[in-house]
N, C-alpha and C. Protein backbone atom coordinates (compact mmCIF):
# COMPACT_ATOMS: atom_id res chain seq x y z
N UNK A 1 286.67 68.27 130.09
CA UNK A 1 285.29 68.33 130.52
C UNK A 1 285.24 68.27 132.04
N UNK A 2 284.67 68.94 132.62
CA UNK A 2 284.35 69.24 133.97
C UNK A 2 283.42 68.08 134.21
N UNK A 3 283.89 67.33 135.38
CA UNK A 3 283.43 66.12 136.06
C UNK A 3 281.82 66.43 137.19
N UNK A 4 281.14 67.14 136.63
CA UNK A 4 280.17 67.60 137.79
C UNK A 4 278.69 67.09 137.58
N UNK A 5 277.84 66.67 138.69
CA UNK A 5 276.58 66.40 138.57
C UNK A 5 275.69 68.07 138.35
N UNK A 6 274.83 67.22 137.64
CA UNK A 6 273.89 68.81 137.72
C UNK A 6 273.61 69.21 139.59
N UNK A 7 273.12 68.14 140.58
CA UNK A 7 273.07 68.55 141.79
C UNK A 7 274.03 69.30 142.40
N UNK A 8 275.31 68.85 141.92
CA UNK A 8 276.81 69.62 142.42
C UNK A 8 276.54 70.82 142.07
N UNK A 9 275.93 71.07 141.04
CA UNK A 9 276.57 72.28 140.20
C UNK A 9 275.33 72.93 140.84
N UNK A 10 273.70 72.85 141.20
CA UNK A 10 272.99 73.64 142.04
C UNK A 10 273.80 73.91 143.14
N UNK A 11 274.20 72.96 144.12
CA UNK A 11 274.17 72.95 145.45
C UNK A 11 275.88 74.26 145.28
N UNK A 12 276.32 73.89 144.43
CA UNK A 12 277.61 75.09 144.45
C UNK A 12 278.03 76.08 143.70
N UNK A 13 276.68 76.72 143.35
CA UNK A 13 276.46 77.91 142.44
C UNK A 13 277.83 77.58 141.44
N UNK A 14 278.11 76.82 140.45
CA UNK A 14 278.94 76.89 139.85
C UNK A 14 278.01 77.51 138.30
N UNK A 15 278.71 78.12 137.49
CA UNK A 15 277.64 78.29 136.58
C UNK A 15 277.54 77.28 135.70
N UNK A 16 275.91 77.44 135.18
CA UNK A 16 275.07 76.43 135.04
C UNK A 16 274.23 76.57 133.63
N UNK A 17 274.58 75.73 132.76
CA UNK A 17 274.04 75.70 131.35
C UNK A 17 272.83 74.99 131.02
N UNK A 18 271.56 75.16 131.00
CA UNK A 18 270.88 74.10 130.51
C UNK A 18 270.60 73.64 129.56
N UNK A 19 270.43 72.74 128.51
CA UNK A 19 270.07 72.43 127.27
C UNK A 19 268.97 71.96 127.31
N UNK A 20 268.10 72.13 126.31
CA UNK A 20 266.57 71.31 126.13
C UNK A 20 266.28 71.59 124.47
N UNK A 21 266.24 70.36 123.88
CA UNK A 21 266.24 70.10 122.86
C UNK A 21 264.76 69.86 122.59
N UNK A 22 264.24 70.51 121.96
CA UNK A 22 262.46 70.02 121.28
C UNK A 22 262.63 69.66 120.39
N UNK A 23 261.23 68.73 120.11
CA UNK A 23 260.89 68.68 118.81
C UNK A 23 259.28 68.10 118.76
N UNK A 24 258.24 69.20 118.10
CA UNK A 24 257.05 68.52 118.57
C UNK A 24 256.55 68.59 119.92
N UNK A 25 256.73 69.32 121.09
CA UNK A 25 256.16 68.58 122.08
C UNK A 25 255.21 69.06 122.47
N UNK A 26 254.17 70.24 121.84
CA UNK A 26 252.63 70.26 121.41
C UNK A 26 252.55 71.00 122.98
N UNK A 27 251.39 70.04 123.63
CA UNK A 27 251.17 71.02 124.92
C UNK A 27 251.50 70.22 126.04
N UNK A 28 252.33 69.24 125.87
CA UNK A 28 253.37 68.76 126.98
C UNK A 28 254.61 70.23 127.49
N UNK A 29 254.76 71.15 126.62
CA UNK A 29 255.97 72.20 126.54
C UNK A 29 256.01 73.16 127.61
N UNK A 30 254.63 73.60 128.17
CA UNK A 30 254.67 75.05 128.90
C UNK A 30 254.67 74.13 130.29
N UNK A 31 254.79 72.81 130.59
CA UNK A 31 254.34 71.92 132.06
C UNK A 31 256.12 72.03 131.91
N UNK A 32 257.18 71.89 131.06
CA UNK A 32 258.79 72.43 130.97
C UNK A 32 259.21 73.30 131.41
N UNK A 33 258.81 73.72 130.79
CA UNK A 33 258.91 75.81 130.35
C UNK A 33 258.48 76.02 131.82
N UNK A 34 257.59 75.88 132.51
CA UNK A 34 257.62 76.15 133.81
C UNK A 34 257.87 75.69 134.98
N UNK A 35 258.64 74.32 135.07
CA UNK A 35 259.53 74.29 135.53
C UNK A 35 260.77 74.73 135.33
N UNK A 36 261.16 75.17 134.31
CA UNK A 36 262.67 76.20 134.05
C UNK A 36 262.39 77.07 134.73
N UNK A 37 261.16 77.76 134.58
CA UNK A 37 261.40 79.22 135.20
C UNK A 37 261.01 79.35 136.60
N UNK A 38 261.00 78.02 137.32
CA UNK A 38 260.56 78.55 138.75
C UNK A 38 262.21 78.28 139.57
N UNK A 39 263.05 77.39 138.81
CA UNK A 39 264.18 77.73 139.32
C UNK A 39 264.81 78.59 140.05
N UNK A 40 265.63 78.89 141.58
CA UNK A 40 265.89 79.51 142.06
C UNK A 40 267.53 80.12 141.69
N UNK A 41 268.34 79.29 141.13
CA UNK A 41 269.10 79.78 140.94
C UNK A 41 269.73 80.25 139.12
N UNK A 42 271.16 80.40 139.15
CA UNK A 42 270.71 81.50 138.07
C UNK A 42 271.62 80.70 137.15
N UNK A 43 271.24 80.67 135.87
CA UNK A 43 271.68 79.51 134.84
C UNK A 43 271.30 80.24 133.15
N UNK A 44 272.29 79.90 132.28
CA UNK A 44 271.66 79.99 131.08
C UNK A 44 271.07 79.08 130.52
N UNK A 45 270.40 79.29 129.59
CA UNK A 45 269.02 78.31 128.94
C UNK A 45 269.19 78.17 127.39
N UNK A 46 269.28 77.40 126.76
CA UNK A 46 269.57 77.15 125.42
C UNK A 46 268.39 76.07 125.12
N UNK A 47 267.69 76.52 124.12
CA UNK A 47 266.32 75.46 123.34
C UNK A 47 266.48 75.34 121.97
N UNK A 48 266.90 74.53 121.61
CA UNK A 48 267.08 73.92 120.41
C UNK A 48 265.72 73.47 120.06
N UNK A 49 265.48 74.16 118.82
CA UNK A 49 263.78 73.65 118.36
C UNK A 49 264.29 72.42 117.22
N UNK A 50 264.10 71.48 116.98
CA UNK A 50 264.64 70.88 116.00
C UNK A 50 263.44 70.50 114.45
N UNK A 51 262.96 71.36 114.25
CA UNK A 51 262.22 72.20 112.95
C UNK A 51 260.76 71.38 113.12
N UNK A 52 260.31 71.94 114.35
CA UNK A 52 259.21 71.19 115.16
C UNK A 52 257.85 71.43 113.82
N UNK A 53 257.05 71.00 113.57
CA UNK A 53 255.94 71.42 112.99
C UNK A 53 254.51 71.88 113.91
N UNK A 54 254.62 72.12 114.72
CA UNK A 54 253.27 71.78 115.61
C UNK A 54 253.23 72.77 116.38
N UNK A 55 254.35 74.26 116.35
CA UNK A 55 253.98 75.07 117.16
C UNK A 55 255.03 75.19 118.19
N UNK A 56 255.65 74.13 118.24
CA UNK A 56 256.72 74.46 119.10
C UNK A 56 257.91 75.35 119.16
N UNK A 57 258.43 75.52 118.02
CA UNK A 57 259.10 76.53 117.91
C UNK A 57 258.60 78.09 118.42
N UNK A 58 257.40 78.22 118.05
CA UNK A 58 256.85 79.77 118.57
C UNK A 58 257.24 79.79 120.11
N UNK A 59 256.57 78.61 120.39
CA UNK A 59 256.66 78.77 122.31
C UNK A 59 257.39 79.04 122.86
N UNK A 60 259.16 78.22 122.03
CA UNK A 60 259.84 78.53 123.23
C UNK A 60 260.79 80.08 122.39
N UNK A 61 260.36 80.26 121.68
CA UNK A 61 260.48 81.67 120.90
C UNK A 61 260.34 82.53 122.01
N UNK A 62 258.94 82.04 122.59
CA UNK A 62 258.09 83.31 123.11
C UNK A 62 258.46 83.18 124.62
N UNK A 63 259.06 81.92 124.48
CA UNK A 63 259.59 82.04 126.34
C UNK A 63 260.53 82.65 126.71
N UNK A 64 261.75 83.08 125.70
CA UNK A 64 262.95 83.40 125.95
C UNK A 64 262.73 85.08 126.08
N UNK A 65 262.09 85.38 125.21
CA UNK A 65 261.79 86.96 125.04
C UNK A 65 261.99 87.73 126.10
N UNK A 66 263.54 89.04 126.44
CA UNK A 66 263.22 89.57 127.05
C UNK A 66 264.20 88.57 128.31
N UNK A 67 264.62 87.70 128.18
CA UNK A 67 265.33 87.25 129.44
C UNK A 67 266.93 86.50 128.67
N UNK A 68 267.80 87.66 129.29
CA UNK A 68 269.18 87.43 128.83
C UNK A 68 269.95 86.37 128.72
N UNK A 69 269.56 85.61 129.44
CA UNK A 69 270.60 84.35 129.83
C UNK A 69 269.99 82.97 129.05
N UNK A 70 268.72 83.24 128.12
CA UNK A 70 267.86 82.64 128.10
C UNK A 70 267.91 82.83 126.37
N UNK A 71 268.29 81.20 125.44
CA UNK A 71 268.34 81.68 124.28
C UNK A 71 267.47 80.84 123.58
N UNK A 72 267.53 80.83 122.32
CA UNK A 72 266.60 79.49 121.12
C UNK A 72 266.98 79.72 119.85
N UNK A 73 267.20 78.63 119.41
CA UNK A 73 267.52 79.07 117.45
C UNK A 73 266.64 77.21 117.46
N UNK A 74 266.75 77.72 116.40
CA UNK A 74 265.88 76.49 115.46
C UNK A 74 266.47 75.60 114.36
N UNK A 75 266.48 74.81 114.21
CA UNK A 75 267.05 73.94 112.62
C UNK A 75 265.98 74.04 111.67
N UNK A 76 266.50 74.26 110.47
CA UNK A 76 265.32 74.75 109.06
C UNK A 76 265.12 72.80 109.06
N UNK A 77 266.08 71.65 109.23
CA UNK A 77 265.03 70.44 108.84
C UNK A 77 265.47 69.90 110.13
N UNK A 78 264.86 68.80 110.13
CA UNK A 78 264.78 67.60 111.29
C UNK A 78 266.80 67.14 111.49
N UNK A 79 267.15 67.20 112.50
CA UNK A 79 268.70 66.54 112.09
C UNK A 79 269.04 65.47 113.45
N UNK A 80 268.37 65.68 114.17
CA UNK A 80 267.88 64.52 115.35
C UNK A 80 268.56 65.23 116.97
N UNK A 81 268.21 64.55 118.07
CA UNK A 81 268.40 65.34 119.09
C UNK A 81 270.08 65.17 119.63
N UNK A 82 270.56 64.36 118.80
CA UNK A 82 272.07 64.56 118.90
C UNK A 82 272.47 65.87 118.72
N UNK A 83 272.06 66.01 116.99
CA UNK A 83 272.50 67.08 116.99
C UNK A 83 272.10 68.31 117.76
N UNK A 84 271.18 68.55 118.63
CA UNK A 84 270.45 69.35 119.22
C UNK A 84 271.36 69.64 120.44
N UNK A 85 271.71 68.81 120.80
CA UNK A 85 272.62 67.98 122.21
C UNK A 85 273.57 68.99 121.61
N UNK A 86 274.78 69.06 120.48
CA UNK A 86 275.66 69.17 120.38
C UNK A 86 275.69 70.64 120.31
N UNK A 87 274.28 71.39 119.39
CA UNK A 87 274.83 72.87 119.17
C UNK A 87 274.51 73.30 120.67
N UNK A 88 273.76 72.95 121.69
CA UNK A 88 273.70 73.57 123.28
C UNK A 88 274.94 73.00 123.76
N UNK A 89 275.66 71.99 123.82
CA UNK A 89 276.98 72.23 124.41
C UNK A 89 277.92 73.68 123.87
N UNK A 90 278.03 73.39 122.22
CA UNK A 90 278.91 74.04 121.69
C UNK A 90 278.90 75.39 121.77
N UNK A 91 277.49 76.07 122.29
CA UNK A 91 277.17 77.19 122.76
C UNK A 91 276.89 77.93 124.10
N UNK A 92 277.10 76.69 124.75
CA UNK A 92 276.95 76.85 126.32
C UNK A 92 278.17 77.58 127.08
N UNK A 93 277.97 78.92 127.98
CA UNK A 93 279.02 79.60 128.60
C UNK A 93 279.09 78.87 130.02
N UNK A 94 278.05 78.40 130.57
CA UNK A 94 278.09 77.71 131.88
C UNK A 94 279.72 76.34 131.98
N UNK A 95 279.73 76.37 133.54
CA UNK A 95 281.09 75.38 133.65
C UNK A 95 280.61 74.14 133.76
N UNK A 96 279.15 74.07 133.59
CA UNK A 96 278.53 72.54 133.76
C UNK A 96 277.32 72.66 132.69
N UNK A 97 276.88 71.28 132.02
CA UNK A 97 275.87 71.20 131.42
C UNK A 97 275.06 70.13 131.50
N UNK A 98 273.90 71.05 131.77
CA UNK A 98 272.64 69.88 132.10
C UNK A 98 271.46 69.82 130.68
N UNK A 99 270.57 68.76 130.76
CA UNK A 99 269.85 68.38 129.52
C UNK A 99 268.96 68.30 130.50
N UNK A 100 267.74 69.20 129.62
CA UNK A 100 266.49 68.47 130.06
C UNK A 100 265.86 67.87 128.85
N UNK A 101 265.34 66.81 128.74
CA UNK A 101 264.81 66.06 127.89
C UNK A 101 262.95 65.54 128.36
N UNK A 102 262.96 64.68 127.18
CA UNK A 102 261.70 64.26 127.28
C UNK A 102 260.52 64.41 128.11
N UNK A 103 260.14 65.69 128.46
CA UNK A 103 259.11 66.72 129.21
C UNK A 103 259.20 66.24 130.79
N UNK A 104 260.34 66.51 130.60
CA UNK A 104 261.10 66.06 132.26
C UNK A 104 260.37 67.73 133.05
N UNK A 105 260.82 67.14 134.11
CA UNK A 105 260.72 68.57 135.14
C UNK A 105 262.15 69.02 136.29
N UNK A 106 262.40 70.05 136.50
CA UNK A 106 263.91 70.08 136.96
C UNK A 106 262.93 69.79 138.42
N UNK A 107 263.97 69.42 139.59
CA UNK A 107 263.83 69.41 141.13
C UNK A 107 264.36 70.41 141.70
């Protein structure tokens, strides 16, 4: 495992994985979602919906659409944000991986 802060990994274009695990987060999601996308530099995006009921899944469905680096699959039941954690590592091409969680905002 590569020893790197997410700041390292901005400040030295190393490539850059993000994970963000949902579940539920209603209309806390697009105040996320747009901080991902005002990002300046260039990173893949992985959203784990974790079998949200409330709509969340569509959103970030509808965010990825159309932008390559930028993915989402969903779990058919609830399996918790571990597991959410684990399929965005296990799928991540970036040399570093960052989490955004709990309707954080990136800097």
């Amino acid at each position: 495992m590569i020893k790197t802060s997410f700041k390292e990994a901005i400040t030295s274009n190393l490539d850059l994985t993000i994970v963000v695990p949902t579940y539920n987060l209603g209309h806390y999601l697009p105040e996320t979602l747009k901080s991902i996308q005002q990002q300046t530099i260039d990173f893949e995006l992985w959203l784990i919906d974790d079998a949200s009921t409330d709509g969340t899944a569509q959103t970030v469905a509808d965010f990825v659409k159309g932008i390559p680096n930028f993915h989402v699959t969903g779990f058919n039941h609830h399996r918790g944000i571990g597991a959410a954690r684990n399929f965005g590592i296990d799928h991540a091409t970036g040399q570093a991986v960052a989490f955004v969680e709990n309707l954080s905002s990136i800097f």
